[in-house]
N, C-alpha and C. Protein backbone atom coordinates (compact mmCIF):
# COMPACT_ATOMS: atom_id res chain seq x y z
N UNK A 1 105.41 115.30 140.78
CA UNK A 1 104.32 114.39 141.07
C UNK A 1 103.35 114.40 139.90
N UNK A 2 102.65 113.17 139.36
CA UNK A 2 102.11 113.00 138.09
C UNK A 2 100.54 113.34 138.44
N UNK A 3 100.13 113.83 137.72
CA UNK A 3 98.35 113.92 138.01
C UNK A 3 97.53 112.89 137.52
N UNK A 4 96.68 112.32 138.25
CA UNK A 4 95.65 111.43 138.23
C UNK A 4 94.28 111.45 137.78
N UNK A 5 94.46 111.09 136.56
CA UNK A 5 93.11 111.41 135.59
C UNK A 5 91.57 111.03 136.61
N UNK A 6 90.39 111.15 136.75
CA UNK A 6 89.21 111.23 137.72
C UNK A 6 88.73 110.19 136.58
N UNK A 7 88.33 109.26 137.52
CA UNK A 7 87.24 108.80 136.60
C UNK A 7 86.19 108.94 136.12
N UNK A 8 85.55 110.26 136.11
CA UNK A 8 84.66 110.69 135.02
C UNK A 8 84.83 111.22 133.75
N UNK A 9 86.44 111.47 133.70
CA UNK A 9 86.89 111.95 132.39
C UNK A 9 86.70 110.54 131.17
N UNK A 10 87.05 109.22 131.88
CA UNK A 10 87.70 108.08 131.54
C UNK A 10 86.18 107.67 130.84
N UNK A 11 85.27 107.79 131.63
CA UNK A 11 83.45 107.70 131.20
C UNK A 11 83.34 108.27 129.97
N UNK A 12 83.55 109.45 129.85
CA UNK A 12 82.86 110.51 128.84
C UNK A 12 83.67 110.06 127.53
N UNK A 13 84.99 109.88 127.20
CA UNK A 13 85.75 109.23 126.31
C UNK A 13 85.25 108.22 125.70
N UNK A 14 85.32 106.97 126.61
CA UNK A 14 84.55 106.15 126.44
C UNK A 14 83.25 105.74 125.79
N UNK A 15 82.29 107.28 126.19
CA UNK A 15 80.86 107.38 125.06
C UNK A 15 81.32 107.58 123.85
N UNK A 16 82.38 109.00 124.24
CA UNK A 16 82.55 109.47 122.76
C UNK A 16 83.51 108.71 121.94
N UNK A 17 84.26 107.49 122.18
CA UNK A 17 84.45 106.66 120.97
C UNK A 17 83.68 105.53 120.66
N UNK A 18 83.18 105.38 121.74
CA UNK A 18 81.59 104.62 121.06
C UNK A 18 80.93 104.75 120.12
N UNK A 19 80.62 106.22 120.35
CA UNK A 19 79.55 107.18 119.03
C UNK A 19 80.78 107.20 118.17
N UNK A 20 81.71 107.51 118.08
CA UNK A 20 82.89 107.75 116.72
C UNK A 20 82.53 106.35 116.18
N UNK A 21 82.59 105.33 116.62
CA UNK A 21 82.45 103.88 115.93
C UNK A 21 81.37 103.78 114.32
N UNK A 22 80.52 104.62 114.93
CA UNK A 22 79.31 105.04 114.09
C UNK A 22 79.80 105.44 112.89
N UNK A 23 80.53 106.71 112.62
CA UNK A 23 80.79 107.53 111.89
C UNK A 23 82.12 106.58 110.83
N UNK A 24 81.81 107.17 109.17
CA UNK A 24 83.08 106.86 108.43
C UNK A 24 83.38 107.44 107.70
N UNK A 25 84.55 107.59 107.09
CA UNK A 25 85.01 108.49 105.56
C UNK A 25 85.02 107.89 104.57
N UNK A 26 84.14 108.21 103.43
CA UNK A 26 83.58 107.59 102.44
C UNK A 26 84.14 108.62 101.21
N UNK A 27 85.24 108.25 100.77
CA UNK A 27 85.53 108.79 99.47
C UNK A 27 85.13 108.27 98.25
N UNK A 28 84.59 109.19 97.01
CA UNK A 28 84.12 108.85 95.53
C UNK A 28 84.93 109.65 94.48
N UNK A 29 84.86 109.02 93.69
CA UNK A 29 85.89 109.59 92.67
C UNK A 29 84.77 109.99 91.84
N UNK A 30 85.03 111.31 91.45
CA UNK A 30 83.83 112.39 90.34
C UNK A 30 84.55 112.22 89.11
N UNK A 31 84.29 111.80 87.84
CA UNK A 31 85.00 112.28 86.61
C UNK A 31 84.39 113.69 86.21
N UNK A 32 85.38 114.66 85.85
CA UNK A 32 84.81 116.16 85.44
C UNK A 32 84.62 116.28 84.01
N UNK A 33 83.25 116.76 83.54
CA UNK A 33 82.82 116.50 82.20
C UNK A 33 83.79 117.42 81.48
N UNK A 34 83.92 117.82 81.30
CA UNK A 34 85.29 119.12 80.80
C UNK A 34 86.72 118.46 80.57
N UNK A 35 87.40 118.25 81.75
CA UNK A 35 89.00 117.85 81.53
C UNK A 35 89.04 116.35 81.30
N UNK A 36 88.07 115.28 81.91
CA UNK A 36 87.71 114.13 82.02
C UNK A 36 88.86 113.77 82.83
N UNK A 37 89.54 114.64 83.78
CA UNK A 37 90.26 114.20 85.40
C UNK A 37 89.36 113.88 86.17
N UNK A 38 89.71 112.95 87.02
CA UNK A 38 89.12 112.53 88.36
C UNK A 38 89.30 113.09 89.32
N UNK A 39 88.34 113.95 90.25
CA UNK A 39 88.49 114.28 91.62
C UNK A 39 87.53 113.71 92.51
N UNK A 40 88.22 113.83 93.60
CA UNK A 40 87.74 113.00 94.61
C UNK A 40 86.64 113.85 95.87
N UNK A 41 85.95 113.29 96.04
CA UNK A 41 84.38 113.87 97.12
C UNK A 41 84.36 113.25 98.57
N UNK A 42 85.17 113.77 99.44
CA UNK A 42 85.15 113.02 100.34
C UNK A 42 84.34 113.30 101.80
N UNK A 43 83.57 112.78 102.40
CA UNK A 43 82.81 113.12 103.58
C UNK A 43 82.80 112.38 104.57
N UNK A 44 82.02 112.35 105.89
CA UNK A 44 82.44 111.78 107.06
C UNK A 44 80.82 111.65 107.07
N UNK A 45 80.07 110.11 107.16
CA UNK A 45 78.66 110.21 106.82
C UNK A 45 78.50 109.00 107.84
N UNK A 46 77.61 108.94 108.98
CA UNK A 46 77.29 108.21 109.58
C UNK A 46 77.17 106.73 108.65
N UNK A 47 77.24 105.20 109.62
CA UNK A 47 77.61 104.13 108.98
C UNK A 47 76.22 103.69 108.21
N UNK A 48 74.75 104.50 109.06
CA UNK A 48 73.72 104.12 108.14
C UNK A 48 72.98 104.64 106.95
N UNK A 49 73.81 105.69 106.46
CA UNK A 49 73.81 106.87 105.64
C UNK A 49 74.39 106.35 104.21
N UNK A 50 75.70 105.62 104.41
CA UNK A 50 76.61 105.21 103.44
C UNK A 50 76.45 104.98 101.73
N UNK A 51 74.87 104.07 102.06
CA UNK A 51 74.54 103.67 100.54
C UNK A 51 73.98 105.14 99.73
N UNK A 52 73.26 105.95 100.68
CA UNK A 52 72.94 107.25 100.11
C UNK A 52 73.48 108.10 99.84
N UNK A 53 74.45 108.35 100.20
CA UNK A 53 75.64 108.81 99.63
C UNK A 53 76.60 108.34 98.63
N UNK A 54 76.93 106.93 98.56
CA UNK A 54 76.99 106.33 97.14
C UNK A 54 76.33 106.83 96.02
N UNK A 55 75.17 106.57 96.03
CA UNK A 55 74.07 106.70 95.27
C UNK A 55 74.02 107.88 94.38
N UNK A 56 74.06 108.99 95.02
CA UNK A 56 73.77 110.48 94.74
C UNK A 56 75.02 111.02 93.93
N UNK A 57 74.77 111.89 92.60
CA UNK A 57 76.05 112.52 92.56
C UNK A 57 76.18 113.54 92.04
């Protein structure tokens, strides 16, 4: 017999990919003054954060 998810589990999901909607991964490529290879800086920065994190390096 299969178990039957409650619908308050189905609620709480629901917020929490709501709020995930918010959030993104914003990768930048660093050139390293030394080897002059590119590595990459990658973070998970809320969607109103984005340009400030561009910005900075």
């Amino acid at each position: 017999m299969a178990k039957v998810a409650s619908k308050n589990s189905k609620v709480k999901d629901a917020k929490a990919a709501a709020e995930a909607k918010n959030w993104t991964k914003v990768i930048r490529a660093v050139r390293s003054p030394k080897s002059g290879a590119y590595t990459f800086k990658e973070q998970i920065v809320h969607k109103d954060k984005i340009a400030d994190f561009l910005k900075n390096k």
